[in-house]
Protein backbone atom coordinates (compact mmCIF):
# COMPACT_ATOMS: atom_id res chain seq x y z
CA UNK A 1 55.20 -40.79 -99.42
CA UNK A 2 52.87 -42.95 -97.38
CA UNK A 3 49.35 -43.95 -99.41
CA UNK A 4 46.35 -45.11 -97.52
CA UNK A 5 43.78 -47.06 -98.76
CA UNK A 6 40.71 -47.49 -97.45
CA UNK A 7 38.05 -49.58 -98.41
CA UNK A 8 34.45 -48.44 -97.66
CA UNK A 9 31.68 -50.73 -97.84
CA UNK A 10 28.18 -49.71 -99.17
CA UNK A 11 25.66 -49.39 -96.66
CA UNK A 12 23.85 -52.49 -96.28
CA UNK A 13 19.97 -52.40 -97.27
CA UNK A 14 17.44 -52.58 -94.47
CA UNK A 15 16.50 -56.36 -95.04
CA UNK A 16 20.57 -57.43 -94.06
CA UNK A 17 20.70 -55.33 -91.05
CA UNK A 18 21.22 -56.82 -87.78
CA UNK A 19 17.51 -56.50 -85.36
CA UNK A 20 16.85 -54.52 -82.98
CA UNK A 21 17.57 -55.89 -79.41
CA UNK A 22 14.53 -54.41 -77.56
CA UNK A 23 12.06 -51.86 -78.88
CA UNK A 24 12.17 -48.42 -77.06
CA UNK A 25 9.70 -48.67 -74.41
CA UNK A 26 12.21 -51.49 -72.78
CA UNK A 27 14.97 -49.42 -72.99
CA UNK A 28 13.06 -46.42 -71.24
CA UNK A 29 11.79 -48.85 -68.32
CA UNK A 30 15.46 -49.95 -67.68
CA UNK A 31 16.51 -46.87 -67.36
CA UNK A 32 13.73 -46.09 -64.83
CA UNK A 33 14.44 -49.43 -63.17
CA UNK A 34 18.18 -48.58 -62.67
CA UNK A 35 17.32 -45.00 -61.12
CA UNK A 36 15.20 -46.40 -58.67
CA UNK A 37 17.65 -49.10 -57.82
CA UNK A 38 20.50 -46.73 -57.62
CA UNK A 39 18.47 -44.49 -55.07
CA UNK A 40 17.21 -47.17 -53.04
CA UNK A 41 20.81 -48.17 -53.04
CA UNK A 42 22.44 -45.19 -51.95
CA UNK A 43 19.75 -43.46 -49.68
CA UNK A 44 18.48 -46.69 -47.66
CA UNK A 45 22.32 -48.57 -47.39
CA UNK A 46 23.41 -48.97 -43.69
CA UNK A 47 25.49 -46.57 -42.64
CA UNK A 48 28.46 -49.19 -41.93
CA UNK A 49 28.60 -49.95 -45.87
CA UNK A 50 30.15 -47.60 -47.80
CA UNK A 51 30.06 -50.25 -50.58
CA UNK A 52 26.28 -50.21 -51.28
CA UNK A 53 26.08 -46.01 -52.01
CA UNK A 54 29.45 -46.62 -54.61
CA UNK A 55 27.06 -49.76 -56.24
CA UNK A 56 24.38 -47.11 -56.12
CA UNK A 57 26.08 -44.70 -57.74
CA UNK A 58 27.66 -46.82 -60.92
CA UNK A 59 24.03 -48.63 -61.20
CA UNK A 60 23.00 -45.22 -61.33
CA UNK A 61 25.24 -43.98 -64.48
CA UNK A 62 23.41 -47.15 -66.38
CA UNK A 63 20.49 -44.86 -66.69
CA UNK A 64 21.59 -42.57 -69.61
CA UNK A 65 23.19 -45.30 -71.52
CA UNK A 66 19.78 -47.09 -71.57
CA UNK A 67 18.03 -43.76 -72.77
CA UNK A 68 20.50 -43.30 -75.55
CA UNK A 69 19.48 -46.77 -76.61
CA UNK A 70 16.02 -46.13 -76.44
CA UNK A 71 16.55 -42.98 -78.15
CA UNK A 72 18.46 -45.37 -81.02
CA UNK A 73 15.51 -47.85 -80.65
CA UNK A 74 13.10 -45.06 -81.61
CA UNK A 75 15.21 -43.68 -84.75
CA UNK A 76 15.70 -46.65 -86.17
CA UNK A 77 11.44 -47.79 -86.19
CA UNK A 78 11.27 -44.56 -87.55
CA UNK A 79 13.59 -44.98 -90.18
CA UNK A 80 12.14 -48.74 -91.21
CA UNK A 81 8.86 -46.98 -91.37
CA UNK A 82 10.13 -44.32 -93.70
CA UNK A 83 11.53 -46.70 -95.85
CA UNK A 84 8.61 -48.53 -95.75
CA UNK A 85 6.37 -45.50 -97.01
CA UNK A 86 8.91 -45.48 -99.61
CA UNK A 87 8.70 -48.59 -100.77
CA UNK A 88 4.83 -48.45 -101.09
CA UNK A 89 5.05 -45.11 -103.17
């Protein structure tokens, strides 16, 4: 019979936690920035250059992995601030 072990770590407290890269609003303006660069890419490339619309299109799927982060940037002020609250009461 075949035992696994596993070894979980305990959550580390707010204070040891890696930053935050960017707050939210950056996030959401990259994600703006990359739809309007993918559109301009694939509705104004010449016609000869098939290249630009496929660039267009993979700048283009950027855009929701920038709003996910934004949506993580979000949850995790509000969670400081929670924890903050809870510290105070």
């Amino acid at each position: 019979m075949i035992e696994i072990k596993t070894t979980a770590q305990p959550a580390k407290p707010a204070d040891e936690r890696l930053p935050l890269i960017a707050g939210p609003m950056i996030w959401y303006a990259l994600a703006g920035f990359a739809i309007l660069i993918s559109a301009y890419l694939f509705l104004f490339a010449p016609s000869g250059e098939g290249n630009r619309k496929e660039i267009g299109i993979f700048i283009g799927l950027w855009a929701p992995m920038f709003g996910i982060l934004g949506l993580r940037a979000e949850m995790m002020e509000l969670r400081e601030d929670l924890s903050r609250r809870r510290r105070r009461s």
